[in-house]
Protein backbone atom coordinates (compact mmCIF):
# COMPACT_ATOMS: atom_id res chain seq x y z
CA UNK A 1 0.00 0.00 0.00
CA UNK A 2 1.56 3.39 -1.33
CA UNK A 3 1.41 5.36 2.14
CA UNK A 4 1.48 8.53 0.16
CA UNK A 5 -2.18 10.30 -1.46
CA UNK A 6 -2.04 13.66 -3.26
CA UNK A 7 -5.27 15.76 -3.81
CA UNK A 8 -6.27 19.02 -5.01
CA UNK A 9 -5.70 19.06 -8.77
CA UNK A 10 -7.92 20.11 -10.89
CA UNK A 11 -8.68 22.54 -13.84
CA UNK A 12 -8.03 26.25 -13.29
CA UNK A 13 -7.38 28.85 -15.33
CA UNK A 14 -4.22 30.99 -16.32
CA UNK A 15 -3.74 33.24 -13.33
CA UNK A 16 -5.65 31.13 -11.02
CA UNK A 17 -4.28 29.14 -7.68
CA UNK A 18 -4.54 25.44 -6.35
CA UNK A 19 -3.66 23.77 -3.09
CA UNK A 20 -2.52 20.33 -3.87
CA UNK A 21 -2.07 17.87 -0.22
CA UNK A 22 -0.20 14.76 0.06
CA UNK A 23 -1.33 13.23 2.91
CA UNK A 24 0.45 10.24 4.88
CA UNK A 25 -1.11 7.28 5.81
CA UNK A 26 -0.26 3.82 7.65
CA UNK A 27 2.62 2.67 9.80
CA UNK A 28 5.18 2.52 6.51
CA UNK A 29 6.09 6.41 7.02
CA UNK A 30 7.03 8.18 9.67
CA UNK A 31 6.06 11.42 8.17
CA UNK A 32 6.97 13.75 11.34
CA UNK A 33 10.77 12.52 10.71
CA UNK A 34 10.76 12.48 6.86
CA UNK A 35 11.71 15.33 4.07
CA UNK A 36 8.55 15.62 1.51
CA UNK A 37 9.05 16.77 -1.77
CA UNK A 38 6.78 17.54 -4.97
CA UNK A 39 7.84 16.53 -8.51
CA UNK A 40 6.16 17.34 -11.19
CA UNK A 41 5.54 15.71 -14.91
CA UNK A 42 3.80 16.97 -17.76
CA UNK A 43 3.01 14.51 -20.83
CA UNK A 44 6.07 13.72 -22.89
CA UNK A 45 8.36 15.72 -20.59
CA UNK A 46 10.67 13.73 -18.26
CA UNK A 47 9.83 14.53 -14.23
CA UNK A 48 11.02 17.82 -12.82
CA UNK A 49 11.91 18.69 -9.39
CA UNK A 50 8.96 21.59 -8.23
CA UNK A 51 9.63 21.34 -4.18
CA UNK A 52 11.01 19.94 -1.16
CA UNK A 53 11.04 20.23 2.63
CA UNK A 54 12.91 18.88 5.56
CA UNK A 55 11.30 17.11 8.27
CA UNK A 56 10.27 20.40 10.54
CA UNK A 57 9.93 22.46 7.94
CA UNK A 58 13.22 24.78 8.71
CA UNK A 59 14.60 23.58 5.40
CA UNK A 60 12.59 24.65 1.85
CA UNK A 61 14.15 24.25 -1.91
CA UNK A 62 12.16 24.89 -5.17
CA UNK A 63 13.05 23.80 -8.61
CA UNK A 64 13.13 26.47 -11.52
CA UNK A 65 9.35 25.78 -12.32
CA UNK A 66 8.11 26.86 -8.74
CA UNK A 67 10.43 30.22 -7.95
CA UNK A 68 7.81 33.41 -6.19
CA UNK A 69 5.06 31.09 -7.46
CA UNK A 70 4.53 28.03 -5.37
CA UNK A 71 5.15 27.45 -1.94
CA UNK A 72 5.72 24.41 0.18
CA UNK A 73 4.55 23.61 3.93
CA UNK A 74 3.76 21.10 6.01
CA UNK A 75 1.52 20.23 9.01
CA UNK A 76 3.07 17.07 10.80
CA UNK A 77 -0.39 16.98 13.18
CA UNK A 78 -2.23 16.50 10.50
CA UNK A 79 0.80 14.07 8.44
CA UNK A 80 0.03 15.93 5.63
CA UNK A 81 2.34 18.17 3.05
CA UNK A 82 0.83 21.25 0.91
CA UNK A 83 2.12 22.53 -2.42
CA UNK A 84 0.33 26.38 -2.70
CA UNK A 85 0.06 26.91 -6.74
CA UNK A 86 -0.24 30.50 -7.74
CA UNK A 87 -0.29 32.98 -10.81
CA UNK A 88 -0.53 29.42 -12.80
CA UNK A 89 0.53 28.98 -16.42
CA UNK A 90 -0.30 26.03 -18.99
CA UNK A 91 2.71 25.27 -18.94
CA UNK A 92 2.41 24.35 -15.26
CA UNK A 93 0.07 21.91 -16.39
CA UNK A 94 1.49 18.27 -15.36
CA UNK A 95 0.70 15.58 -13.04
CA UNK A 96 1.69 16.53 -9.37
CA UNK A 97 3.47 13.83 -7.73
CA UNK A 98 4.47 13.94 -3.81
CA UNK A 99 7.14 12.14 -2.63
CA UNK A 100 8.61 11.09 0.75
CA UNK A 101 12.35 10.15 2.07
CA UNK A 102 12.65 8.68 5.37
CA UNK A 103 14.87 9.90 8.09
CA UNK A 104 18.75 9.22 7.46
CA UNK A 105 17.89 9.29 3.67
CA UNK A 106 18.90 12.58 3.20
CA UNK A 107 16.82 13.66 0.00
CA UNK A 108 16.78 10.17 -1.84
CA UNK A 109 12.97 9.46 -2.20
CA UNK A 110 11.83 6.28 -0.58
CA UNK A 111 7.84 6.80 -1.79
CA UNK A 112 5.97 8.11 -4.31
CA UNK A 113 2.18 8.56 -4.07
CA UNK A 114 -0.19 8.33 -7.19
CA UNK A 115 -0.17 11.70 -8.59
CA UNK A 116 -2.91 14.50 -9.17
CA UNK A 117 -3.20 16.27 -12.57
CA UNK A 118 -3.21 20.03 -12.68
CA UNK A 119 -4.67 21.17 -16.05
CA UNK A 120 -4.10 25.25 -16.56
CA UNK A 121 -6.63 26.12 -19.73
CA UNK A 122 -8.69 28.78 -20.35
């Protein structure tokens, strides 16, 4: 069982804003000690590094794609890690893909949850 569901795509258009989640579930993650990351991969297109965070959320890093436009958090209460999506272009649109590495692991992703697509169109 992939311990790792994303929500929150959808259809928006140009300009618009999304909240995607990737929530934690089971005993397989410890998601209070792990770094979460989002990836990001648009048809035809190899994957592409969008975000990541360290366990407590001290640490952020964002890929080329996500620069003054998306933001990363994370709420280790609720095991669950956000991915804010503002001032959205079509070429933004992709499937949004969380990912988790476990503690020690530095950032080499352990888990990958399902995905959620993000479509940007007018």
């Amino acid at each position: 069982q992939v311990p790792l569901a994303e929500s929150g795509g959808g259809l928006v258009q140009p300009g618009g804003s999304l909240r995607l989640s990737c929530a934690a579930s089971g005993r397989t993650l410890a998601f209070g000690t792990s770094a979460m990351g989002w990836f990001r991969q648009a048809p035809g297109k190899e994957r592409e590094f969008v975000a990541r965070i360290n366990w407590n959320g001290d640490v952020t890093n964002y890929g080329d794609p996500a620069k003054d436009r998306f933001t990363i958090y994370r709420d280790n209460a609720k095991n669950t890690v956000y991915l804010q999506l503002t001032s959205l272009k079509p070429e933004d649109t992709a499937v949004y893909s969380c990912a988790a590495a476990r503690a020690g692991s530095g950032w080499e992703w352990d888990y990958w949850g399902q995905g959620t697509q993000v479509t940007v169109a007018s």
